[in-house]
N, C-alpha and C. Protein backbone atom coordinates (compact mmCIF):
# COMPACT_ATOMS: atom_id res chain seq x y z
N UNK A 1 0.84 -1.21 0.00
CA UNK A 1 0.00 0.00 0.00
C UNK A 1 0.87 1.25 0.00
N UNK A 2 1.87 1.05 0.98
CA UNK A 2 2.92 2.57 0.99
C UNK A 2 3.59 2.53 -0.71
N UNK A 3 4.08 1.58 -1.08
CA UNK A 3 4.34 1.70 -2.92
C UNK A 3 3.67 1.99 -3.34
N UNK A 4 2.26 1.93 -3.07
CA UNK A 4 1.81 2.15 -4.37
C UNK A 4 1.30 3.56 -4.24
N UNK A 5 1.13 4.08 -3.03
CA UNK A 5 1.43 5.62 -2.73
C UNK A 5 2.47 6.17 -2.83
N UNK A 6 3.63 5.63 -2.75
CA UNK A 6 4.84 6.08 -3.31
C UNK A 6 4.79 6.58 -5.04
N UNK A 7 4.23 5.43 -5.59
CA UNK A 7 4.32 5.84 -7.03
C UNK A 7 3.13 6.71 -7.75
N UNK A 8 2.28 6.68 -7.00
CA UNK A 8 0.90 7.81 -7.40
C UNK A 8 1.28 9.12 -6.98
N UNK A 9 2.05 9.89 -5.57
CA UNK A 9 2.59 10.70 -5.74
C UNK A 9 3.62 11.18 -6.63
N UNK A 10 4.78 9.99 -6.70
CA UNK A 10 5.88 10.33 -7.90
C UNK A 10 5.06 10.78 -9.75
N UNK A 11 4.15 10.07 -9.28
CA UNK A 11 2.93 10.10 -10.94
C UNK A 11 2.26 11.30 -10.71
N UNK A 12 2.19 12.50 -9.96
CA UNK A 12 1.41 13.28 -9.85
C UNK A 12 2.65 14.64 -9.37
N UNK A 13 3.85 14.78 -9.28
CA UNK A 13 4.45 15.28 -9.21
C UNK A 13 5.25 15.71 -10.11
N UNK A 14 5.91 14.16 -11.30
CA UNK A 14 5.96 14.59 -12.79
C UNK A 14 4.89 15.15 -13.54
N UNK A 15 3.87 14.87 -13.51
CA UNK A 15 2.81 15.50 -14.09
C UNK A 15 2.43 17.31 -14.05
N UNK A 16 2.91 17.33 -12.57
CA UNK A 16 3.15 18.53 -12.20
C UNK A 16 4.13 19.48 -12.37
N UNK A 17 5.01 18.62 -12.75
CA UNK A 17 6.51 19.65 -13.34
C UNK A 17 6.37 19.71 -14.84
N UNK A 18 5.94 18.41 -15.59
CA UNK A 18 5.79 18.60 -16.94
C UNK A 18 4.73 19.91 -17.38
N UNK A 19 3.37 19.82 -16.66
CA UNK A 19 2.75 21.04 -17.07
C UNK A 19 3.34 22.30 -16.94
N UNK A 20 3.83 22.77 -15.37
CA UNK A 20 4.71 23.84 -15.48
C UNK A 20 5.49 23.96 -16.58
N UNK A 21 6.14 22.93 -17.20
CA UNK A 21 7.22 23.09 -17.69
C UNK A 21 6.49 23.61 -20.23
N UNK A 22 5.55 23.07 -19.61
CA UNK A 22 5.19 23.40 -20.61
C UNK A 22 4.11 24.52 -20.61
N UNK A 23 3.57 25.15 -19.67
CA UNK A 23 3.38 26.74 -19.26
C UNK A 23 3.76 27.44 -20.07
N UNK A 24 2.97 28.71 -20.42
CA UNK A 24 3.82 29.88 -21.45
C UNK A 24 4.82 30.38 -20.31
N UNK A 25 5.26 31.19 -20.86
CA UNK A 25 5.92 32.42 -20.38
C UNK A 25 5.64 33.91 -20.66
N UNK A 26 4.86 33.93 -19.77
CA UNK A 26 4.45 35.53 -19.96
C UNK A 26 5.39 36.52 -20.05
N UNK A 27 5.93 36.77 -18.92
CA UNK A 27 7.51 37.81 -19.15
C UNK A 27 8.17 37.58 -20.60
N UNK A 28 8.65 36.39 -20.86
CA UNK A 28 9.58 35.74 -22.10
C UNK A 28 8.72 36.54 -23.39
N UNK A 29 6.92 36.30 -23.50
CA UNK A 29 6.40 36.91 -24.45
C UNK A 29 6.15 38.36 -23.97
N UNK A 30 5.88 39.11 -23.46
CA UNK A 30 6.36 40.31 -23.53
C UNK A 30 7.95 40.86 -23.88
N UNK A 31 9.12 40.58 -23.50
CA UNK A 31 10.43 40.79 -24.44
C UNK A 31 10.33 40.35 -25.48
N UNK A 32 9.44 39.21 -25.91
CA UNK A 32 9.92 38.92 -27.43
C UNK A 32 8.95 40.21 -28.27
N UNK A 33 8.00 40.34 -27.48
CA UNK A 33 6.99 41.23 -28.11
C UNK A 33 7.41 42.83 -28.49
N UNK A 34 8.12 43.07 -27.72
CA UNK A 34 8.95 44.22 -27.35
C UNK A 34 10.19 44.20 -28.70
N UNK A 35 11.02 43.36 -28.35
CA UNK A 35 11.99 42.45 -29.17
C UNK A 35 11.61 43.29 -30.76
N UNK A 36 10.13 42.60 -31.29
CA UNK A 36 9.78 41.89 -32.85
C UNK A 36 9.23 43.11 -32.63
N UNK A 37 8.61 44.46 -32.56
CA UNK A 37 8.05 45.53 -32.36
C UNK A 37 6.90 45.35 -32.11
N UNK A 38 6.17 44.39 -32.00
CA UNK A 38 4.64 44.25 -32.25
C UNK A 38 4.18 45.67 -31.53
N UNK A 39 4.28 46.28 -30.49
CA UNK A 39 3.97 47.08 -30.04
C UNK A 39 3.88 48.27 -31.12
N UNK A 40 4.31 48.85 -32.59
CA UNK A 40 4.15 49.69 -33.12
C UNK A 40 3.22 49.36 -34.17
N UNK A 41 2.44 48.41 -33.89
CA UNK A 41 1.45 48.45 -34.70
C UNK A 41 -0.19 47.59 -33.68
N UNK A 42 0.61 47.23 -32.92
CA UNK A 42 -1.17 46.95 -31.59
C UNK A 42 -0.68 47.54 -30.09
N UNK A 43 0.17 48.48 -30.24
CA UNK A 43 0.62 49.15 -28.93
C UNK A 43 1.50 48.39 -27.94
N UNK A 44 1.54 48.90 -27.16
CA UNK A 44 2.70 48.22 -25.92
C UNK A 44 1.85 46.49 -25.28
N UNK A 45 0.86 47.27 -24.83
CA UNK A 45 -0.50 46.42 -24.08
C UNK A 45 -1.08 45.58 -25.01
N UNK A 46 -1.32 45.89 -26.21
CA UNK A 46 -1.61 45.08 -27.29
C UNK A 46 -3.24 45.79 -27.29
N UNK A 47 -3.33 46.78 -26.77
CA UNK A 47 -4.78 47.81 -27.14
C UNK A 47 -4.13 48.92 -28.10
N UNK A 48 -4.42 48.64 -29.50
CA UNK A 48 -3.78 48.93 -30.68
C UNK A 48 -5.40 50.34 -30.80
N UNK A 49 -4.12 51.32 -31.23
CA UNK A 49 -5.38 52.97 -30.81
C UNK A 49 -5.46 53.33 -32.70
N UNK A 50 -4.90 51.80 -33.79
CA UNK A 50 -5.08 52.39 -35.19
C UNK A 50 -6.35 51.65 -35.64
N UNK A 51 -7.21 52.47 -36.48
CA UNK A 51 -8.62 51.39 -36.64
C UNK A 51 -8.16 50.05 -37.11
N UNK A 52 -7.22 50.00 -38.16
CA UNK A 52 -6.81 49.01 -38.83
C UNK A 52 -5.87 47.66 -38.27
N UNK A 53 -5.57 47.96 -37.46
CA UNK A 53 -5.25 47.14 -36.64
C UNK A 53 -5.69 46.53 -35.58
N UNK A 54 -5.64 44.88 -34.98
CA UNK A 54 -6.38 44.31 -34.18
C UNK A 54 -5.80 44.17 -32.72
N UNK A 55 -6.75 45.30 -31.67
CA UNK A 55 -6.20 44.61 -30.45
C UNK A 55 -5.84 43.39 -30.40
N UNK A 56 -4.99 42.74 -29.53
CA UNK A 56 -4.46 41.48 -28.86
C UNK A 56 -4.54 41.40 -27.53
N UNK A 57 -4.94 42.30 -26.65
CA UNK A 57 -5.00 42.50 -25.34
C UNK A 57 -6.44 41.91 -25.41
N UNK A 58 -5.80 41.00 -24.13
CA UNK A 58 -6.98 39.61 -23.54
C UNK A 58 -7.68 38.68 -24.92
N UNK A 59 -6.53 38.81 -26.07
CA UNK A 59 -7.11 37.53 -26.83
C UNK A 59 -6.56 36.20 -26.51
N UNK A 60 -6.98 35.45 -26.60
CA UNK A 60 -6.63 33.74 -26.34
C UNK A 60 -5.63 33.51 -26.44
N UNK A 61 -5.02 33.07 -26.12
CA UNK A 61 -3.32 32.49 -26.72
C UNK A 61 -3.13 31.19 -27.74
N UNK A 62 -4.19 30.79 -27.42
CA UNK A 62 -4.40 29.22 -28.39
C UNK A 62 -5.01 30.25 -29.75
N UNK A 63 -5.39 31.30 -29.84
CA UNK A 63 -5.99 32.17 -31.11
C UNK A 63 -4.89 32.66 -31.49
N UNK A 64 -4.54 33.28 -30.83
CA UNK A 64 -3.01 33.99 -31.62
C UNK A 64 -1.81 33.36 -31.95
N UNK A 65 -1.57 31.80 -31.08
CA UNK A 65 -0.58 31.11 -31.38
C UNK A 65 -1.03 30.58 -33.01
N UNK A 66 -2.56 30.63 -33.20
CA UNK A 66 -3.25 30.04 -34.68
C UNK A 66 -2.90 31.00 -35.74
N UNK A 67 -3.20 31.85 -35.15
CA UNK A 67 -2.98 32.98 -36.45
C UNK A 67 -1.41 33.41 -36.72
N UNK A 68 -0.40 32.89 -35.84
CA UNK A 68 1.04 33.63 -36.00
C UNK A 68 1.14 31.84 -37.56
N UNK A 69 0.63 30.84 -37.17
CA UNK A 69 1.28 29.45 -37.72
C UNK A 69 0.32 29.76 -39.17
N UNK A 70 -0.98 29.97 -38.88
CA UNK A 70 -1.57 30.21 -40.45
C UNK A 70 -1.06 31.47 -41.15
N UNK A 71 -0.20 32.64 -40.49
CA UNK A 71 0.23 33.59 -41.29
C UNK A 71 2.08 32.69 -42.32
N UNK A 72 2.30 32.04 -41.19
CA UNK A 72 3.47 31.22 -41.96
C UNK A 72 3.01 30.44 -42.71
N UNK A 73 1.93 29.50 -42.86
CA UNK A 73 1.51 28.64 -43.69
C UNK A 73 1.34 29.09 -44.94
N UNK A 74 0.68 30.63 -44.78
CA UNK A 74 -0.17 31.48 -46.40
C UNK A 74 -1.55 30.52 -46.16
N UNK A 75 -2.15 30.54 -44.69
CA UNK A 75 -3.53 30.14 -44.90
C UNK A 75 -4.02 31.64 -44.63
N UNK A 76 -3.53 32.57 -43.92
CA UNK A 76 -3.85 33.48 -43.85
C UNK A 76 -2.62 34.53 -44.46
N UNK A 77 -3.18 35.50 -45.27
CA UNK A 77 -2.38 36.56 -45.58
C UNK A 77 -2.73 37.93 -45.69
N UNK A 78 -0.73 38.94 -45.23
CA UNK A 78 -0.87 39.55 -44.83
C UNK A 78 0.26 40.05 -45.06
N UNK A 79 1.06 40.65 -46.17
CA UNK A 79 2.42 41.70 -46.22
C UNK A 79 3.23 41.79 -44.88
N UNK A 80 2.64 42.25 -44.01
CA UNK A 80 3.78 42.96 -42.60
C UNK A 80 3.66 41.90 -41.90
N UNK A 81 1.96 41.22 -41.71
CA UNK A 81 2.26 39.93 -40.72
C UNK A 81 2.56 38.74 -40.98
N UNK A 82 2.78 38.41 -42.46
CA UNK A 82 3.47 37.29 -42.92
C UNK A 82 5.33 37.63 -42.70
N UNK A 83 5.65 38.21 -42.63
CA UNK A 83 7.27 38.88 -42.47
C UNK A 83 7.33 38.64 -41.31
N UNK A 84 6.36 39.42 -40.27
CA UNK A 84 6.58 39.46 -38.48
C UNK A 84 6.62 37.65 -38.32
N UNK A 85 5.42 37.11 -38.63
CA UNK A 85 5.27 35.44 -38.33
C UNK A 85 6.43 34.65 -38.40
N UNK A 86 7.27 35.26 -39.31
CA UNK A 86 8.52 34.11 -39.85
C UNK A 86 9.65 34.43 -38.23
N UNK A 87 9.61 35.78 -37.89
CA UNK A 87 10.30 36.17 -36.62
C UNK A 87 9.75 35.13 -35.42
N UNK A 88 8.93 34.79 -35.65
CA UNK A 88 8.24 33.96 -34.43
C UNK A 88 9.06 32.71 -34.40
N UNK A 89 9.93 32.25 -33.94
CA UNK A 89 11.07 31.12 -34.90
C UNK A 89 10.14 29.93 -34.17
N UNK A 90 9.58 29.58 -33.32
CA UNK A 90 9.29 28.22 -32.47
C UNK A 90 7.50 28.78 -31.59
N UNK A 91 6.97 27.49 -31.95
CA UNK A 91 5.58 27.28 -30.74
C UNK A 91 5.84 27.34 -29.35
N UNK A 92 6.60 27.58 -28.90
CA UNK A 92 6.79 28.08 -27.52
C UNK A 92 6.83 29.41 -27.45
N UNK A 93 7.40 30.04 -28.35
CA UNK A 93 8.15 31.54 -28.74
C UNK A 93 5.89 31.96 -29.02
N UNK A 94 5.95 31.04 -30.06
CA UNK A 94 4.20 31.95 -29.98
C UNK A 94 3.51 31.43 -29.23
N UNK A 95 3.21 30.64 -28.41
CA UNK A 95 2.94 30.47 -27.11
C UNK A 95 2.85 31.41 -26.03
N UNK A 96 4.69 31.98 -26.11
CA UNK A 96 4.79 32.98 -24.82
C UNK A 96 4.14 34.59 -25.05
N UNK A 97 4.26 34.40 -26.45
CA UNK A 97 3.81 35.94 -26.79
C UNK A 97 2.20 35.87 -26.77
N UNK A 98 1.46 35.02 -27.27
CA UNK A 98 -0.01 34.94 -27.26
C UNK A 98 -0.24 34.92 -25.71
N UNK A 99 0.34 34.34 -24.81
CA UNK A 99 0.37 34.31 -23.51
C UNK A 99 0.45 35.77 -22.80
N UNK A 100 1.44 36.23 -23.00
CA UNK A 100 1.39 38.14 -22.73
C UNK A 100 0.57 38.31 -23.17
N UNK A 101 -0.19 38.70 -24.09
CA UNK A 101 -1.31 39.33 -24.65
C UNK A 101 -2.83 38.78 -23.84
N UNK A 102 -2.83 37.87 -24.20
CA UNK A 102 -4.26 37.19 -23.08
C UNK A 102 -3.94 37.97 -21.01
N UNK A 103 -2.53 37.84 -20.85
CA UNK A 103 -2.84 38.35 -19.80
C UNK A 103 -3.09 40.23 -19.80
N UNK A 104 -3.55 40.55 -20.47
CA UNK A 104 -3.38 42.09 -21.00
C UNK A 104 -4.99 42.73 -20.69
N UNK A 105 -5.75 43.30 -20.42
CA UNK A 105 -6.61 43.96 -20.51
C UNK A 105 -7.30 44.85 -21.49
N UNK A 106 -7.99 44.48 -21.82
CA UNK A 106 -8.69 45.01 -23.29
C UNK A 106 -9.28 46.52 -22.63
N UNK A 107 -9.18 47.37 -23.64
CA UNK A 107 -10.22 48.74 -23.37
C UNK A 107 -11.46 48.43 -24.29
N UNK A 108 -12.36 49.58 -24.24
CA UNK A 108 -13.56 49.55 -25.23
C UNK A 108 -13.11 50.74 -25.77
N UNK A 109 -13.76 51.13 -27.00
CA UNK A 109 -14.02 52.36 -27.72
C UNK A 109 -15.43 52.93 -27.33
N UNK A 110 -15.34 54.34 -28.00
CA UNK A 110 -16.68 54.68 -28.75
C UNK A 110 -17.31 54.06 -29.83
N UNK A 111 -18.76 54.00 -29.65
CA UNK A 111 -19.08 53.47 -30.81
C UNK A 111 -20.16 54.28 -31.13
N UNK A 112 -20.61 54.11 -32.63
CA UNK A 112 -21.83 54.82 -33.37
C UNK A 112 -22.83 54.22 -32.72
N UNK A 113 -23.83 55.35 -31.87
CA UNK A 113 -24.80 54.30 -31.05
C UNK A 113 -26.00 54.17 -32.09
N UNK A 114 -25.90 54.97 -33.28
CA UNK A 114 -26.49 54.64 -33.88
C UNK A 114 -26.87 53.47 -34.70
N UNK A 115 -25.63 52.82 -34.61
CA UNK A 115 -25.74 51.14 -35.10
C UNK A 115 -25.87 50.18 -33.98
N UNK A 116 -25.31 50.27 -32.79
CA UNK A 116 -25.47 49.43 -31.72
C UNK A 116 -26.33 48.68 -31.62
N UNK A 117 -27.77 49.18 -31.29
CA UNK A 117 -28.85 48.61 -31.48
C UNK A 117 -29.14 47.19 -32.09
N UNK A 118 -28.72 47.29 -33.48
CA UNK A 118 -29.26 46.61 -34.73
C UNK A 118 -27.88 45.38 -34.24
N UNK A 119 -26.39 45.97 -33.94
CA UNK A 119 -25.60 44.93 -34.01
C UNK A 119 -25.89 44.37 -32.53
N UNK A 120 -26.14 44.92 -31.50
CA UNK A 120 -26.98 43.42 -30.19
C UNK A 120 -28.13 42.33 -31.16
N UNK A 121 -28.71 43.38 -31.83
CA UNK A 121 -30.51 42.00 -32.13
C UNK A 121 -29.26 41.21 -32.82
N UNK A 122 -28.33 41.53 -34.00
CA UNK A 122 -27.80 40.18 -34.71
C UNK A 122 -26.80 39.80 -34.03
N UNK A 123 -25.84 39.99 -33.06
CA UNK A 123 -24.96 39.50 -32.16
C UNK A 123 -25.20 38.42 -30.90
N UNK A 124 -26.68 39.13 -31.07
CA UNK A 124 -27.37 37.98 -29.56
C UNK A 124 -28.24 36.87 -30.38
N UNK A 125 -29.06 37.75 -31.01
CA UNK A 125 -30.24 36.91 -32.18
C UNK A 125 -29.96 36.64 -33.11
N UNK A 126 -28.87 37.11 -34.15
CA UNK A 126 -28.57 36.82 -35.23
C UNK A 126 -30.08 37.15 -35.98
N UNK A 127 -30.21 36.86 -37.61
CA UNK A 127 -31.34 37.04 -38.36
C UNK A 127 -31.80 35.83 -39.02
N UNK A 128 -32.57 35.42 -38.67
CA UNK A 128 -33.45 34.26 -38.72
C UNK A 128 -34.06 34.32 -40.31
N UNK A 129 -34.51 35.44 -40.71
CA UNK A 129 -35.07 35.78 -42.24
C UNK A 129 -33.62 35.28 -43.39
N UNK A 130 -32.57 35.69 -42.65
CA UNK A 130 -31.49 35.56 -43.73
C UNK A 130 -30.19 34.17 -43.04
N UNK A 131 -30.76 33.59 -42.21
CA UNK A 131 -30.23 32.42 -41.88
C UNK A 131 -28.89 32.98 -41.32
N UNK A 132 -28.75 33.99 -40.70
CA UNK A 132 -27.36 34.49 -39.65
C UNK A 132 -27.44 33.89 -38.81
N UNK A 133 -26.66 33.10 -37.83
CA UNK A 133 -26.62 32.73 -36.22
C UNK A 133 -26.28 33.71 -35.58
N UNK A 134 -26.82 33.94 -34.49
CA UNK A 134 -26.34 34.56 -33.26
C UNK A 134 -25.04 34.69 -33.44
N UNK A 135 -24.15 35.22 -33.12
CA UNK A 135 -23.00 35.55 -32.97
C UNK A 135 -21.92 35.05 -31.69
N UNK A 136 -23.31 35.09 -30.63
CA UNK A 136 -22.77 34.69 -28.93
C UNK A 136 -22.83 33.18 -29.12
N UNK A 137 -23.24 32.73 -30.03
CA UNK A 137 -23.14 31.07 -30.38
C UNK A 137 -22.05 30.37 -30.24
N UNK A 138 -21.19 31.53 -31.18
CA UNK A 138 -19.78 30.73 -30.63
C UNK A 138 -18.47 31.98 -30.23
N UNK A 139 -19.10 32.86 -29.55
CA UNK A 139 -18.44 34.24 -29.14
C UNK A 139 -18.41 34.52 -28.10
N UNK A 140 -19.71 34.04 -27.53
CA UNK A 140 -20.22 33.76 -25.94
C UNK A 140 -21.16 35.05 -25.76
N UNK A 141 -21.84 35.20 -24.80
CA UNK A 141 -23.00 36.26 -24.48
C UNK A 141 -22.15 37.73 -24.41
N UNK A 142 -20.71 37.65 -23.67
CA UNK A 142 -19.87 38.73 -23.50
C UNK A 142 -18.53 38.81 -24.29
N UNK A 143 -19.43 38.52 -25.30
CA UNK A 143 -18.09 38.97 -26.52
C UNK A 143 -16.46 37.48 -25.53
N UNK A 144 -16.55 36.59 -24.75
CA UNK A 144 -15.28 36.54 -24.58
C UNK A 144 -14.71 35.23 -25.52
N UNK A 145 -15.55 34.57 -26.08
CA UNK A 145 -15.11 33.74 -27.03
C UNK A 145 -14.66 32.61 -26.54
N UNK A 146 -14.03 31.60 -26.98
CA UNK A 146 -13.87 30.05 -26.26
C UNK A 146 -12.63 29.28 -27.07
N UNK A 147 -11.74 29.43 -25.75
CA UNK A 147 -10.58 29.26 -26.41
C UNK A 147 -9.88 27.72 -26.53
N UNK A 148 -10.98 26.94 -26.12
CA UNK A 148 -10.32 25.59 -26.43
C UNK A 148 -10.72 25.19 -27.60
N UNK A 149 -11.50 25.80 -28.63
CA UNK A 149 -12.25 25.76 -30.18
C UNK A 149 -12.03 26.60 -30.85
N UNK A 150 -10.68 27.52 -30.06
CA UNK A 150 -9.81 28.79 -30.95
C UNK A 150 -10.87 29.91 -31.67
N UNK A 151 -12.01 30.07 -30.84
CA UNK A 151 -13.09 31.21 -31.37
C UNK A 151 -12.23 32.72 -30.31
N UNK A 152 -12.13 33.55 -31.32
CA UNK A 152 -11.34 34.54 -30.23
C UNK A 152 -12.45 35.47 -29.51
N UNK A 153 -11.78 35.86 -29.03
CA UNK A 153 -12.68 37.13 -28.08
C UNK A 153 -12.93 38.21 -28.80
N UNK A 154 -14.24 38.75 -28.96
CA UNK A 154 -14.08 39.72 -29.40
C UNK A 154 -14.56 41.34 -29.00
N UNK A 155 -14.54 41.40 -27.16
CA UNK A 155 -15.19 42.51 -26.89
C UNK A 155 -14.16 43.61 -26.72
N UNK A 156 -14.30 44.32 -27.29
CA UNK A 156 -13.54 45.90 -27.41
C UNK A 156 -12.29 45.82 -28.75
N UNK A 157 -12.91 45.22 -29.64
CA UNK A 157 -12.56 44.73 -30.51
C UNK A 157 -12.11 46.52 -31.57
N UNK A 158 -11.22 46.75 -32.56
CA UNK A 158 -11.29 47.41 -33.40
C UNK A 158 -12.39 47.70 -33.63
N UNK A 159 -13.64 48.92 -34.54
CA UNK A 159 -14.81 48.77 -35.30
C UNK A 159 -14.05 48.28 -36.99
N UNK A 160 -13.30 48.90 -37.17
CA UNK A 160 -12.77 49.07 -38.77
C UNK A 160 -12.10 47.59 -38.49
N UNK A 161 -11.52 47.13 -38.11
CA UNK A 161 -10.67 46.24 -37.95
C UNK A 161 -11.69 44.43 -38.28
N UNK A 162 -12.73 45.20 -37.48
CA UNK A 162 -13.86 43.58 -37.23
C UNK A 162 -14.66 43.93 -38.66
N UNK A 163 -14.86 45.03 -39.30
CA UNK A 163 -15.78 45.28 -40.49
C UNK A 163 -15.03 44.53 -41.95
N UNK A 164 -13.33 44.95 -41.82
CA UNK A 164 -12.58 44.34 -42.87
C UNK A 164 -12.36 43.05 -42.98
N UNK A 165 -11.88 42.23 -41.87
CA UNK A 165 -12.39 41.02 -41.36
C UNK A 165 -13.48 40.13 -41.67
N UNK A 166 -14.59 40.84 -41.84
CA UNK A 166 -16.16 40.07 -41.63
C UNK A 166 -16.24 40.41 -43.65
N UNK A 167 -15.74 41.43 -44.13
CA UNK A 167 -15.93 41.67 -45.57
C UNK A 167 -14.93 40.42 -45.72
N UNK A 168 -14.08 40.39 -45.40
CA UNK A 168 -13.04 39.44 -46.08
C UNK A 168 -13.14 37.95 -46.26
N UNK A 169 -14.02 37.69 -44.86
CA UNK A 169 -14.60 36.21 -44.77
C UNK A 169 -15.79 35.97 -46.11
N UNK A 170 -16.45 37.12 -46.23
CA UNK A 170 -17.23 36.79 -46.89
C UNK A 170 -17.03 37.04 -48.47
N UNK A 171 -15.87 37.74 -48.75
CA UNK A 171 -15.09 37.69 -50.25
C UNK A 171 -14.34 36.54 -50.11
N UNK A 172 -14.31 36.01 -49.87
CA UNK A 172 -13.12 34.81 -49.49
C UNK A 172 -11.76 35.16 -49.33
N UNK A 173 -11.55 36.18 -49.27
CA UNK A 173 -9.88 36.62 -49.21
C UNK A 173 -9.32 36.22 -47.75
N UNK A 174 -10.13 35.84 -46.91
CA UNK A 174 -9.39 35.05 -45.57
C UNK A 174 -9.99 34.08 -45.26
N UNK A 175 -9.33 32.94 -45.33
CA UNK A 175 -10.33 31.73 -45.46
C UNK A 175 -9.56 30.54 -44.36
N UNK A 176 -9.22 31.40 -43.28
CA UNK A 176 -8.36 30.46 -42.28
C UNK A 176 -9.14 30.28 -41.02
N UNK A 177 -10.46 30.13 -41.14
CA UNK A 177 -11.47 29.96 -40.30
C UNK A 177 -11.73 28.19 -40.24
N UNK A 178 -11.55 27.44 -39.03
CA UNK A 178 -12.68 26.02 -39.20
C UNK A 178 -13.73 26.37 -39.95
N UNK A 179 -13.51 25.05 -40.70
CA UNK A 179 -14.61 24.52 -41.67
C UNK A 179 -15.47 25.61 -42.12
N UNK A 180 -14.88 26.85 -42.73
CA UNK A 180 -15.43 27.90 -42.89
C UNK A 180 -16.85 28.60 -42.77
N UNK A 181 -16.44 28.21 -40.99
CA UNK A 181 -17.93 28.83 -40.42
C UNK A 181 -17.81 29.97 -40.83
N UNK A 182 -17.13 31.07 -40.79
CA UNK A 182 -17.42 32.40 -40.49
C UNK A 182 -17.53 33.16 -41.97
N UNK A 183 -16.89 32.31 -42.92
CA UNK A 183 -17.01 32.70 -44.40
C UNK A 183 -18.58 32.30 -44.50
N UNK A 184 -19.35 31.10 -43.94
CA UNK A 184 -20.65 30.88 -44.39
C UNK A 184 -21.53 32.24 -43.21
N UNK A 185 -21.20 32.53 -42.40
CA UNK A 185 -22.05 33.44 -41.84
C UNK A 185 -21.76 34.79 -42.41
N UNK A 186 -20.54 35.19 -43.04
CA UNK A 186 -20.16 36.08 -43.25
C UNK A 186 -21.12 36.66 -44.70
N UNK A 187 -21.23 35.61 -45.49
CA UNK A 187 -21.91 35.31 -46.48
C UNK A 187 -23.02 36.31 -46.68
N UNK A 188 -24.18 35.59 -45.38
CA UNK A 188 -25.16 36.39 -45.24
C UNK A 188 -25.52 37.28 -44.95
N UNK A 189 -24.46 38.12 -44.26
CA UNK A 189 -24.33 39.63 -43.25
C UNK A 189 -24.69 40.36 -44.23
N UNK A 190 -25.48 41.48 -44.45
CA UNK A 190 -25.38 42.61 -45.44
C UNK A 190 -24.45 43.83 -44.39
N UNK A 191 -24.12 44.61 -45.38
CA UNK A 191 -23.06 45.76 -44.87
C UNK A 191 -23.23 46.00 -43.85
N UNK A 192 -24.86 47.13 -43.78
CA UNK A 192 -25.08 47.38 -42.81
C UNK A 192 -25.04 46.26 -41.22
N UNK A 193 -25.40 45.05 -41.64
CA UNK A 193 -25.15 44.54 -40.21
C UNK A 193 -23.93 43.82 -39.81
N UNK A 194 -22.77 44.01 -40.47
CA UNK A 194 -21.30 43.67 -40.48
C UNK A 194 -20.97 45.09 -40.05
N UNK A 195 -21.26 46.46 -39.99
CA UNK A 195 -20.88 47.65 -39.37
C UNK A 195 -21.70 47.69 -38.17
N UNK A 196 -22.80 47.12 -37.94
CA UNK A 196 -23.88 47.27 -36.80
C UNK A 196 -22.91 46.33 -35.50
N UNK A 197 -22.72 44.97 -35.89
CA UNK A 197 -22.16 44.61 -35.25
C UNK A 197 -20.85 44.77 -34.98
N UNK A 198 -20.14 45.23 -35.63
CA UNK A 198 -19.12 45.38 -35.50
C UNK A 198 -19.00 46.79 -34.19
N UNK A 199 -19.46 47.56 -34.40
CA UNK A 199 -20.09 48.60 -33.70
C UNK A 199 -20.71 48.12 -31.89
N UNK A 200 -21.22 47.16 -32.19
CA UNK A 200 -21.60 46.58 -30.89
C UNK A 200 -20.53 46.02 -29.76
N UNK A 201 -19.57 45.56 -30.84
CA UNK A 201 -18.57 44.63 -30.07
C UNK A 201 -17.98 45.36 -29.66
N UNK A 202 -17.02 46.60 -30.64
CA UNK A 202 -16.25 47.49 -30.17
C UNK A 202 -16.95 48.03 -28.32
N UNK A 203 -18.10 48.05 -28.30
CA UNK A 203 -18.65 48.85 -27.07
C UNK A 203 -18.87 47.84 -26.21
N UNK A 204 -18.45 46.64 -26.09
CA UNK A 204 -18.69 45.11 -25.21
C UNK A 204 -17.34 45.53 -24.14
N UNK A 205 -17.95 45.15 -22.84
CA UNK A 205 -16.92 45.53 -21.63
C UNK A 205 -16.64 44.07 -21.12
């Protein structure tokens, strides 16, 4: 009986150093972040103040470790962030940096409250007439998204940033989505409710 408690602790103690050991590194991804400039184009914090660019503060790390490997692949493309991606030399390296960023704090913007409205009914309700899903379907009720199915977060999101994005899914020019859910929802969005919502999220706390 004492062996075999001997070896269930020893089995639960490696287990315990291996996870540590495979832990990001938050500090490590902030210097590398610092390092590769990312900060001059999504800020220090990764609350990026250019429309065109996508906060990273409090996105997933399993999302951003996706998007640094599909910008190297050319599943996703992107001039400056296909160049930055190749700097990312190792999955630990984007690990630690997606890791800084998730521990980061998102701000909100202003938003046009004049669209708000319209982007809650299709963000919560989606449009039933034109076969949209809800949005919180796989975004969650508070914009925070679900990161073991790599859906990112998207509250205090860019407005311009989530509008080019949601056009792009639905031109096909970014097509690095699972099983191209978001190209088929994207599909159905008309303008106005790809700026409505987009508009909504930006103002999600």
């Amino acid at each position: 009986m004492k062996f075999k408690f001997l070896i269930a602790a020893f089995s639960m103690a490696m287990m315990t150093a291996s996870n540590a050991a495979m832990a990001a590194d938050v500090a490590a991804g902030e210097a590398m972040a610092t390092a590769l400039g990312c900060g001059s184009c999504h800020n220090a914090d990764g609350n990026s103040v250019t429309p065109g660019f996508p906060k990273l503060a409090s996105q997933h790390e399993q999302y951003i470790v996706k998007q640094i490997n599909d910008f190297k692949a050319s599943k996703r493309t992107n001039d400056v962030m296909q160049g930055m991606a190749f700097l990312v030399a190792s999955d630990d390296d984007a690990k630690n940096i997606g890791a800084y960023y998730a521990s980061q704090k998102t701000t909100t913007d202003a938003a046009d409250e004049s669209k708000v409205l319209l982007g809650r009914d299709v963000y919560r309700g989606g449009n039933t007439a034109t076969k949209v899903p809800a949005c919180m379907g796989c975004h969650g009720p508070e914009g925070s998204g679900n990161p073991t199915a790599s859906y990112p977060s998207l509250a205090g999101q860019q407005v311009q940033y989530t509008i080019t994005q949601l056009k792009a899914f639905r031109d096909g020019t970014r097509a690095n989505d699972t099983n191209s859910m978001m190209q088929n929802v994207a599909a159905r969005m008309s303008n106005a409710e790809i700026e409505a919502v987009a508009n909504y999220i930006t103002s999600m706390k």
